[in-house]
N, C-alpha and C. Protein backbone atom coordinates (compact mmCIF):
# COMPACT_ATOMS: atom_id res chain seq x y z
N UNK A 1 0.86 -1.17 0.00
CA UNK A 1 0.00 0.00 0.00
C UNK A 1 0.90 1.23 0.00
N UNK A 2 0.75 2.23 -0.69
CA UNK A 2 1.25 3.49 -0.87
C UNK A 2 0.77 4.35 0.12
N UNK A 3 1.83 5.46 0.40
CA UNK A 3 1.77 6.42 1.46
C UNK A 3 0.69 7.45 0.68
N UNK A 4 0.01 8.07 1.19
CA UNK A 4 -1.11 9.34 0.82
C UNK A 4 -0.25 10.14 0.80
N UNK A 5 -0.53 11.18 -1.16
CA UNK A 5 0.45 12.18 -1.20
C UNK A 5 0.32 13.67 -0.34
N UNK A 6 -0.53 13.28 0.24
CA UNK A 6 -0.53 14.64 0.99
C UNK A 6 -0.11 15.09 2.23
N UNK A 7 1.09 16.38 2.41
CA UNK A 7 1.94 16.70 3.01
C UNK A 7 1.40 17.22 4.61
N UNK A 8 1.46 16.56 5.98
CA UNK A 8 0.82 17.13 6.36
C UNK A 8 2.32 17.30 8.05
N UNK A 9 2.16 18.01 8.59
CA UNK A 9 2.59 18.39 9.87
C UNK A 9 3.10 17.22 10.29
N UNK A 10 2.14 16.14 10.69
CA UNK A 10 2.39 15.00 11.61
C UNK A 10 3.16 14.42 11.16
N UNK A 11 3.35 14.24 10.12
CA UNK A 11 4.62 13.38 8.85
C UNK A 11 5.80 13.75 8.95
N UNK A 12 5.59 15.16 8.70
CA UNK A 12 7.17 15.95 8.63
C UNK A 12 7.61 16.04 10.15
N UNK A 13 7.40 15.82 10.90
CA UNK A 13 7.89 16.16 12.54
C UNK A 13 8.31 14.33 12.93
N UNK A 14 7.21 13.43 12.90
CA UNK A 14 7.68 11.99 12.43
C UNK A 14 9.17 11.72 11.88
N UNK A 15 9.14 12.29 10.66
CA UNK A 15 10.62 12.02 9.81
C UNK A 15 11.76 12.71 10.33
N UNK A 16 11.56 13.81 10.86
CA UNK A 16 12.16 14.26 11.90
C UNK A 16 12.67 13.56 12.72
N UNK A 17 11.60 13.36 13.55
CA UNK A 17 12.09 12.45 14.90
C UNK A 17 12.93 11.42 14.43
N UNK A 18 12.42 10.88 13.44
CA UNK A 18 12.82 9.36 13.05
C UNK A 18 14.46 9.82 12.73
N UNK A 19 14.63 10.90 11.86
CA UNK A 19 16.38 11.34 11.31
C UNK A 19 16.90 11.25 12.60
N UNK A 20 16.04 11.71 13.49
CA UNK A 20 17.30 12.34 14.74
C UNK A 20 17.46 11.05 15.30
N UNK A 21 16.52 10.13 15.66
CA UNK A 21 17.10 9.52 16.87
C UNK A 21 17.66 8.03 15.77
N UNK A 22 17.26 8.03 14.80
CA UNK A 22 18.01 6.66 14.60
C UNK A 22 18.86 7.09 13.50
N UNK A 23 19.02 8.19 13.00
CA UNK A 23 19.86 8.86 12.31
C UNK A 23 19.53 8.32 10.46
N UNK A 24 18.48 7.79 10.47
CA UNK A 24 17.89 7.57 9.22
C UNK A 24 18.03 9.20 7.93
N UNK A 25 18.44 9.24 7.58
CA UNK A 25 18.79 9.81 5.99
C UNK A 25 17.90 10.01 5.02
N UNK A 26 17.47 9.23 4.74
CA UNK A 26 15.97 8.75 3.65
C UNK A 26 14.94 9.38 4.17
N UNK A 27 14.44 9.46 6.11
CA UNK A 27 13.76 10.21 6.15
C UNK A 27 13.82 11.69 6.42
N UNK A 28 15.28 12.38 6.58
CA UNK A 28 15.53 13.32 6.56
C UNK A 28 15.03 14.23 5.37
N UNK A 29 15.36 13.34 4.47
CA UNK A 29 15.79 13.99 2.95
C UNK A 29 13.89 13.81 2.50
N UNK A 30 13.05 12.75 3.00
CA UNK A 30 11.85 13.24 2.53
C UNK A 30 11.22 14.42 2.91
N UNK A 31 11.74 14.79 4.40
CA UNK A 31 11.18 15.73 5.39
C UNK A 31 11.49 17.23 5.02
N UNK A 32 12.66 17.09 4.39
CA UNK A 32 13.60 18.47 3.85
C UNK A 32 12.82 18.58 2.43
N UNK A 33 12.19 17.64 1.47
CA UNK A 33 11.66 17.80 0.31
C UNK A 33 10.36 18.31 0.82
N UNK A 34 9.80 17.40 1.53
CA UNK A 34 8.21 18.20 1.99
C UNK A 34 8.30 19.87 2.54
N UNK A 35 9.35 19.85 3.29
CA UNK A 35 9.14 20.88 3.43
C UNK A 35 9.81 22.30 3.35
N UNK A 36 10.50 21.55 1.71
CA UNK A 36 10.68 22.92 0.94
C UNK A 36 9.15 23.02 -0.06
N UNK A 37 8.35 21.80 -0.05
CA UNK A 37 7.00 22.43 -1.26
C UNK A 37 6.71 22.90 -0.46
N UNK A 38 6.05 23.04 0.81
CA UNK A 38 5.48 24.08 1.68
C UNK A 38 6.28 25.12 1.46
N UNK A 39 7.61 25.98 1.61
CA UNK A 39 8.59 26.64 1.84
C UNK A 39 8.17 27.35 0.64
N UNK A 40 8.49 26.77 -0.92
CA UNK A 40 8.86 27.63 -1.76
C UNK A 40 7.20 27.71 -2.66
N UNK A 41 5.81 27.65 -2.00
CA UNK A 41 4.67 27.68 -2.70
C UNK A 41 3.87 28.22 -1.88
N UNK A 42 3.34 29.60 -1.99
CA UNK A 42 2.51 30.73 -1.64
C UNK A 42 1.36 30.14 -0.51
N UNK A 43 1.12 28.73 -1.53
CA UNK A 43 -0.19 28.47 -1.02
C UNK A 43 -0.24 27.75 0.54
N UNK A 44 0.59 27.22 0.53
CA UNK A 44 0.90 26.39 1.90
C UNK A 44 1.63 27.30 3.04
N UNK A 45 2.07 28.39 2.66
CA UNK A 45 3.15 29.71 3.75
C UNK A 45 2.57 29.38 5.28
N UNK A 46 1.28 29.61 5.11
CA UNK A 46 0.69 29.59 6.36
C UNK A 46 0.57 28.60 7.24
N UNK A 47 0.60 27.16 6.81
CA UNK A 47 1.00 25.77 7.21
C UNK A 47 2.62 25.83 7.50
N UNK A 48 3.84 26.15 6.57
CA UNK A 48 5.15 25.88 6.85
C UNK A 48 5.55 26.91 7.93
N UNK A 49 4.57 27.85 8.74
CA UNK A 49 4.83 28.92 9.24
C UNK A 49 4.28 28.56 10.89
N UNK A 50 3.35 27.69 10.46
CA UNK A 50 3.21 26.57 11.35
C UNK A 50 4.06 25.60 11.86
N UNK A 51 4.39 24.67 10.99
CA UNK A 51 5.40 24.08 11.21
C UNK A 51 6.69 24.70 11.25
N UNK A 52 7.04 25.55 11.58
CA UNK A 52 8.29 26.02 11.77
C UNK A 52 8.23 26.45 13.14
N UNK A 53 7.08 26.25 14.03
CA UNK A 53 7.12 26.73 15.22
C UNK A 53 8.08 25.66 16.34
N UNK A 54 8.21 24.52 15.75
CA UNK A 54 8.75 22.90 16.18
C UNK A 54 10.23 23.05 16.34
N UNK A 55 10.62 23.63 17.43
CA UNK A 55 12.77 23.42 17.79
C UNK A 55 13.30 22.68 16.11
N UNK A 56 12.68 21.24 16.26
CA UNK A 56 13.38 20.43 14.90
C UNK A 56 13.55 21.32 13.65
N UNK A 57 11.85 21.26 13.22
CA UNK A 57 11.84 21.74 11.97
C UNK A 57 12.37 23.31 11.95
N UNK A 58 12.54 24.33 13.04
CA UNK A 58 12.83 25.26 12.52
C UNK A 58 14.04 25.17 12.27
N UNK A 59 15.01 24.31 12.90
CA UNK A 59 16.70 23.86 12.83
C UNK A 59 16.49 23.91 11.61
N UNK A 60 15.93 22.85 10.82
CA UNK A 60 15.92 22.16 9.81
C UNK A 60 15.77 23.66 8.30
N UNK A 61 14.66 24.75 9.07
CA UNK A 61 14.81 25.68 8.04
C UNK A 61 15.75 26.95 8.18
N UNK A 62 16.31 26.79 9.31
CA UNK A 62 17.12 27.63 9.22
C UNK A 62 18.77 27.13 8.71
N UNK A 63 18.98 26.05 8.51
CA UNK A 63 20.28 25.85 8.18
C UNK A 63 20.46 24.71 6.68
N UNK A 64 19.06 24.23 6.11
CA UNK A 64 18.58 24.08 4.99
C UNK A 64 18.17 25.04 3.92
N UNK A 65 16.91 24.92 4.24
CA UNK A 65 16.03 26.19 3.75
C UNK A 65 15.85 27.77 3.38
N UNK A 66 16.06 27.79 4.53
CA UNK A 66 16.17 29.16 4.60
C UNK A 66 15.06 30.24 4.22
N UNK A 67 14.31 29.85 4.32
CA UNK A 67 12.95 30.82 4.10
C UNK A 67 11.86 31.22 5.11
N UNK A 68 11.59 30.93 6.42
CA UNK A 68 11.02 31.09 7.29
C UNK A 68 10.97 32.44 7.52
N UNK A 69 12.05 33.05 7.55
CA UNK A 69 11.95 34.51 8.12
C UNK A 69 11.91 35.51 6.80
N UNK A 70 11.92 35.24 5.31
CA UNK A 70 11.39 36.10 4.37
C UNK A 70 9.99 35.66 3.97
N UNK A 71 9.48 34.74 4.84
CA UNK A 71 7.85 34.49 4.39
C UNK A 71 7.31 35.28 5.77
N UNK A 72 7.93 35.30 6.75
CA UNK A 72 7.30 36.01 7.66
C UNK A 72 7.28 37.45 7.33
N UNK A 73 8.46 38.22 6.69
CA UNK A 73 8.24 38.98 6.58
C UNK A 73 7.55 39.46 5.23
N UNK A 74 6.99 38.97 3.88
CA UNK A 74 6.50 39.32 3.02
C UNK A 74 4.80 39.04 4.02
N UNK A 75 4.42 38.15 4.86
CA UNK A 75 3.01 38.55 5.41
C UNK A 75 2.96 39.24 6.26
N UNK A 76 4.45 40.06 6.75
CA UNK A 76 3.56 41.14 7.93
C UNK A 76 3.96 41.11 9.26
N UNK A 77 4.54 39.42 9.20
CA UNK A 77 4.58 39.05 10.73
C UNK A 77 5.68 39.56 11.36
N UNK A 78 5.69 39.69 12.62
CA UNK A 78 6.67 40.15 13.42
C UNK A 78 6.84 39.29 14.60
N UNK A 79 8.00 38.54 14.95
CA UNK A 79 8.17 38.49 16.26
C UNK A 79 7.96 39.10 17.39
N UNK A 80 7.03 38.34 18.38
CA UNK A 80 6.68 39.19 19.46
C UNK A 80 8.12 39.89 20.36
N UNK A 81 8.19 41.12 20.61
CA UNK A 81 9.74 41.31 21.71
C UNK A 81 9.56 40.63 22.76
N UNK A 82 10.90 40.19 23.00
CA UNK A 82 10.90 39.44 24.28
C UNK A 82 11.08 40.45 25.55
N UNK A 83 10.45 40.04 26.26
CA UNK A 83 9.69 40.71 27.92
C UNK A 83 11.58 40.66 28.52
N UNK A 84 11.60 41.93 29.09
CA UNK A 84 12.81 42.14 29.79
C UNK A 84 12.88 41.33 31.11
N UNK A 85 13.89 40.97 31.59
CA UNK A 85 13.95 39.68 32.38
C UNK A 85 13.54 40.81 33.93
N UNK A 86 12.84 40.09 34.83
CA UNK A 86 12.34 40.68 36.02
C UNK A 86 13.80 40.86 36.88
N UNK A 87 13.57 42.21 37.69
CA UNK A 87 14.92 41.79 38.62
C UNK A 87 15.18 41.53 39.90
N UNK A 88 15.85 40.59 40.66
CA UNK A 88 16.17 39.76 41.40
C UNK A 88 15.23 40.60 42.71
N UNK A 89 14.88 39.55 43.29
CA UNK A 89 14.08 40.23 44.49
C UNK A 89 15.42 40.45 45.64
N UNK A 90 15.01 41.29 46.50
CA UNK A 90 16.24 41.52 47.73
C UNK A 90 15.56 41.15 49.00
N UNK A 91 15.35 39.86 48.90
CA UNK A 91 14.96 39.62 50.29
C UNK A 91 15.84 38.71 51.22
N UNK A 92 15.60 38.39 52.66
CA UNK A 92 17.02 37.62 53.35
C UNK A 92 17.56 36.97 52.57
N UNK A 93 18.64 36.95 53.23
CA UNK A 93 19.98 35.80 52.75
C UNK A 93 18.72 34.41 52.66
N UNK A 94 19.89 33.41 51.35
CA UNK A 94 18.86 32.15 51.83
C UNK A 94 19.84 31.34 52.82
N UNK A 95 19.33 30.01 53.45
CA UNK A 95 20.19 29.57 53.91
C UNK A 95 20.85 28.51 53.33
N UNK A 96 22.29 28.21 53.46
CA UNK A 96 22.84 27.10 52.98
C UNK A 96 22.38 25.96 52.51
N UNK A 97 22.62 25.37 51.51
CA UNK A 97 21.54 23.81 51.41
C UNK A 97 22.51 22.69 51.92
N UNK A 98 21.44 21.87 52.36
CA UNK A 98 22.09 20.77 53.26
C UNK A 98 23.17 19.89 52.66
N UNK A 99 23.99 19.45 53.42
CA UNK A 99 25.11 19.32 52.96
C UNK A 99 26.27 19.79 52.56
N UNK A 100 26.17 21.33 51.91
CA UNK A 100 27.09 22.14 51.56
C UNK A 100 28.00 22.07 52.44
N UNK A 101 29.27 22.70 52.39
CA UNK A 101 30.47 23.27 52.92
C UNK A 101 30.01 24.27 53.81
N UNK A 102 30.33 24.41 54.87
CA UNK A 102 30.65 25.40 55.58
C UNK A 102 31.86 26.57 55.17
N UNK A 103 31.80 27.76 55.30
CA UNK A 103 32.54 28.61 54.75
C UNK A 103 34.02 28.38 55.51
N UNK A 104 34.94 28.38 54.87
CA UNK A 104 36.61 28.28 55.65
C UNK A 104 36.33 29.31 57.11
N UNK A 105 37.00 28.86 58.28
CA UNK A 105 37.37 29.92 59.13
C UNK A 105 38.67 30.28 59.36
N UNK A 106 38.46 31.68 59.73
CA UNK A 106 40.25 32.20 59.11
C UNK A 106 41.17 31.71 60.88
N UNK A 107 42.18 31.12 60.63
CA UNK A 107 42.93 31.11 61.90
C UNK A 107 43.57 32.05 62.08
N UNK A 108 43.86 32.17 63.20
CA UNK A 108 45.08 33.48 63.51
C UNK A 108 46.00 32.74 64.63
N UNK A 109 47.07 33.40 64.05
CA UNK A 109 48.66 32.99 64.57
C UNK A 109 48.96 33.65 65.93
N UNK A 110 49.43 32.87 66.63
CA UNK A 110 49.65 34.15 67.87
C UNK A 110 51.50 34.88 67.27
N UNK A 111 51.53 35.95 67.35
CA UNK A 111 52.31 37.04 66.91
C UNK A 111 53.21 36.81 67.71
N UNK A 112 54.44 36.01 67.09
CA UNK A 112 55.69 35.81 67.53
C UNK A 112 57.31 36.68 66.96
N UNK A 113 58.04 37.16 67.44
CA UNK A 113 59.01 37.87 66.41
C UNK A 113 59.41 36.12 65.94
N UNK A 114 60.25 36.25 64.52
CA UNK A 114 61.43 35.55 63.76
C UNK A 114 61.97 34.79 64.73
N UNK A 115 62.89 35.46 65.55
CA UNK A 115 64.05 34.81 65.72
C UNK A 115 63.88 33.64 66.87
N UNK A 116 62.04 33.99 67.60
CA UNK A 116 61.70 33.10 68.08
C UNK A 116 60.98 31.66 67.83
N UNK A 117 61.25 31.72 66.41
CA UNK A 117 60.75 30.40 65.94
C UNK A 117 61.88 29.56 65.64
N UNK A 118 61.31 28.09 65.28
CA UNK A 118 62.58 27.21 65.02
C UNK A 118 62.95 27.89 63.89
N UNK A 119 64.37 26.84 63.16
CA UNK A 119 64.45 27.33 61.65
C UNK A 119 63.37 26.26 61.32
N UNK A 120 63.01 27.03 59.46
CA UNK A 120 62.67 26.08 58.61
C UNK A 120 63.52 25.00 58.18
N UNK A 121 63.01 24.57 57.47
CA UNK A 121 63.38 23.25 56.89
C UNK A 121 64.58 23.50 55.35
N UNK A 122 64.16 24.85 55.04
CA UNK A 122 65.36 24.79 53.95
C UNK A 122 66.53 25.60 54.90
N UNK A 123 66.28 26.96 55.82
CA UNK A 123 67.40 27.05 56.82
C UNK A 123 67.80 25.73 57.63
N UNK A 124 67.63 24.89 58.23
CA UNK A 124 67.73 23.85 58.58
C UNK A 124 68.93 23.22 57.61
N UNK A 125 68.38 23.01 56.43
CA UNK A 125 69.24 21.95 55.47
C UNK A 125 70.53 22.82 54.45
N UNK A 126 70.25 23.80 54.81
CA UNK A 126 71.30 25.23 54.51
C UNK A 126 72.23 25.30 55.78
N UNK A 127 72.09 25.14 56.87
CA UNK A 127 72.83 24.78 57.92
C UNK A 127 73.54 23.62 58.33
N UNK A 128 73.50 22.39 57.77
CA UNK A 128 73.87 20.90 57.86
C UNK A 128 74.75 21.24 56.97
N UNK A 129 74.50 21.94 55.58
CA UNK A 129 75.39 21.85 54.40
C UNK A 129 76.92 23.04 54.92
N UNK A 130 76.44 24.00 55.53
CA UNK A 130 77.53 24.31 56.45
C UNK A 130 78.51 23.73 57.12
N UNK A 131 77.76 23.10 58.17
CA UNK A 131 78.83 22.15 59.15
C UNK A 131 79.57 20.87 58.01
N UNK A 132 79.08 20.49 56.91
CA UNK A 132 79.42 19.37 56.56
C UNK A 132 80.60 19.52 55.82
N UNK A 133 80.80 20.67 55.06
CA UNK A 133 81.88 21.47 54.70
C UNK A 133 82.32 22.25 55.13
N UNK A 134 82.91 22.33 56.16
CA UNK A 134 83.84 23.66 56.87
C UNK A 134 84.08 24.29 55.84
N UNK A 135 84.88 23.63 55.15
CA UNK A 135 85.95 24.75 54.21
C UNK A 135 85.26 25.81 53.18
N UNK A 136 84.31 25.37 53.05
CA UNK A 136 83.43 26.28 52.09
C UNK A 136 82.07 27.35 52.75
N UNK A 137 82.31 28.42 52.44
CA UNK A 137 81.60 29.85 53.05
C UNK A 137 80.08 29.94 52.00
């Protein structure tokens, strides 16, 4: 039995799906033919303008096709502006979520001069190399 030639939404989003997830070709390439006759024929604008509302298919006409946005604009249409993002409310701190880290706490040193600490470890081994060679300054 033969497929019905007539091009409709549910088909082209189908072949879609079908390209993407099993990476089928054949139905890519029917999906990209259907819907350039919608694309490049007056009569259908208002259907492919439709279907172009779909993440997939608009991929599909914007990096195929290419006609979505000069059919919108030969009817008029305009993208609605997008609403400026609200801004952050200022209310209390929140509190930590469970589990998190606790913030570092700073230690403090009790305030000793120099000369009352041991040596380090490279004065230390700078001093052995002294005694071990007298002869050398």
């Amino acid at each position: 039995m033969t497929r019905p030639s007539r091009i409709s939404r549910a088909a082209i989003l189908s072949q879609l799906r079908q390209a993407a997830t099993k990476g089928d070709r054949s139905a890519l390439t029917l999906a990209v033919d259907q819907m350039k006759t919608w694309a490049y024929s007056p009569r259908y604008w208002q259907k492919y303008l439709h279907l172009i509302t779909h993440p997939m298919a608009r991929l599909v006409d914007l990096t195929v096709i290419k006609q979505g946005d000069k059919i919108a604009h030969q009817k008029g249409w305009t993208r609605p502006k997008r609403e400026p993002r609200k801004p952050k409310r200022a209310g209390p701190p929140r509190r930590p979520r469970r589990g998190a880290r606790p913030p570092p706490r700073v230690r403090s040193r009790p305030c000793s001069p120099t000369s009352d600490r041991a040596p380090g470890r490279i004065a230390r081994a700078a001093a052995e190399s002294l005694h071990a060679y007298p002869g050398r300054v």
